[in-house]
Protein backbone atom coordinates (compact mmCIF):
# COMPACT_ATOMS: atom_id res chain seq x y z
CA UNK A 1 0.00 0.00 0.00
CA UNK A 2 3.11 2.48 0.70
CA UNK A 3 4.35 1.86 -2.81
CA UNK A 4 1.41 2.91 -4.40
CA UNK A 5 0.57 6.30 -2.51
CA UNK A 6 4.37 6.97 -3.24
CA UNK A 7 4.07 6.82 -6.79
CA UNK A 8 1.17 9.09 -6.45
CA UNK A 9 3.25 11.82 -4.95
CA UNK A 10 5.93 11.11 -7.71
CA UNK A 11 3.66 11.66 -10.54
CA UNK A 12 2.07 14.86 -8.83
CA UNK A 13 5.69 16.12 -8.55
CA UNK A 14 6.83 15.18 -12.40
CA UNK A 15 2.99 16.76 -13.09
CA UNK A 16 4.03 20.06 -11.08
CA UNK A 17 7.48 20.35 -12.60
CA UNK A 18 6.07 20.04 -16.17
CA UNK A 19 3.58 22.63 -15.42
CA UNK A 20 5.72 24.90 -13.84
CA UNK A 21 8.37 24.32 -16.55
CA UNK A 22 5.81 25.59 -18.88
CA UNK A 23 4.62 28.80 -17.39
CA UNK A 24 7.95 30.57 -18.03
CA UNK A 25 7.28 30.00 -21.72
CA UNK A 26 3.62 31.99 -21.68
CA UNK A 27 3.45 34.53 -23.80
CA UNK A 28 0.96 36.06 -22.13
CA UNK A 29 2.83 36.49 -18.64
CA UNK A 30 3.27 40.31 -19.12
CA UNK A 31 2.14 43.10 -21.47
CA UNK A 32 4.38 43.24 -24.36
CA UNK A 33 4.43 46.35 -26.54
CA UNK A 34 6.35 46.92 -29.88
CA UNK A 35 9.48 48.41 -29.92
CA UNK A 36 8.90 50.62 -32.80
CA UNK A 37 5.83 51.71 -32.50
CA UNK A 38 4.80 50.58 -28.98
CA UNK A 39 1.34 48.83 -30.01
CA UNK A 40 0.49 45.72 -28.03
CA UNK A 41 2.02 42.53 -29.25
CA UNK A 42 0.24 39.71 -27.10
CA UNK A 43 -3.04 39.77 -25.92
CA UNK A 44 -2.15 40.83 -22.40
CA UNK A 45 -1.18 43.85 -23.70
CA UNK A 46 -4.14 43.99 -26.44
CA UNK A 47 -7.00 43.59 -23.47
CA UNK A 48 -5.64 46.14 -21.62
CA UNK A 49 -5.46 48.78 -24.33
CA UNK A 50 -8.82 47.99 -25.71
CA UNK A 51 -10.77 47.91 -21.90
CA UNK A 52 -8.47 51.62 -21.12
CA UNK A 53 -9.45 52.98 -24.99
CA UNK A 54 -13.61 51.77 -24.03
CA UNK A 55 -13.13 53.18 -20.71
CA UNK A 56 -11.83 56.57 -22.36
CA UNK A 57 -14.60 56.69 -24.85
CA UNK A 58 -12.56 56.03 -27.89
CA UNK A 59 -14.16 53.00 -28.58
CA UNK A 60 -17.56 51.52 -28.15
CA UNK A 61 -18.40 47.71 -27.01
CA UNK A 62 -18.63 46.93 -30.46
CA UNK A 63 -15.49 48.02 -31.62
CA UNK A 64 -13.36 46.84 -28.44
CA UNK A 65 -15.53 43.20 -29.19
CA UNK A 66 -14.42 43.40 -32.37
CA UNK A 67 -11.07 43.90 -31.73
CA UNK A 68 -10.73 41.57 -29.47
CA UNK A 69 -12.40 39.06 -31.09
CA UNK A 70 -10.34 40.01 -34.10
CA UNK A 71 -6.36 39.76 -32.21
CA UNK A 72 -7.23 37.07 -29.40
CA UNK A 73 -10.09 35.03 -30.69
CA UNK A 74 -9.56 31.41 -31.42
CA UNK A 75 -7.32 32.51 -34.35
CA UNK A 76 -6.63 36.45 -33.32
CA UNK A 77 -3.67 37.64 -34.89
CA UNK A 78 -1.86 38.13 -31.37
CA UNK A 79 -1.53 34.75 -30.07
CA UNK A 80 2.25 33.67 -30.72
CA UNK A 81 1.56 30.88 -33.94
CA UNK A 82 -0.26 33.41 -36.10
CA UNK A 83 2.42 36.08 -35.75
């Protein structure tokens, strides 16, 4: 019976590790902002800039939805494969 709740703990560790391991390569961990122009990059960055411009008033629902929808949908153009 020890064994078995051992191996337990040893694949919650490897599952931990893996996970762990992965969250340094999120794109998404901070706002990232051109260097040229300083528009958003990643989507982090994209949210925030389209809740602050609807906030302002320089863009309706519609055209933040839009946006959004548009740059980090299923296929937005801001998630790291379609760049």
């Amino acid at each position: 019976m020890e064994s078995d709740c051992s191996a337990g703990w040893i694949a919650a560790g490897i599952i931990f590790a893996v996970a762990y391991w992965g969250s340094f390569f999120d794109d998404n961990k901070a706002t990232v902002y051109g260097e040229e122009f300083g528009l958003p990059v990643n989507c982090r960055a994209y949210i925030q800039e389209s809740v602050d411009g609807f906030r302002a008033g320089r863009y309706s629902a519609t055209e933040a939805m839009n946006g959004l929808e548009r740059n980090c949908g299923a296929n937005g153009a801001s998630w790291k494969n379609n760049r």
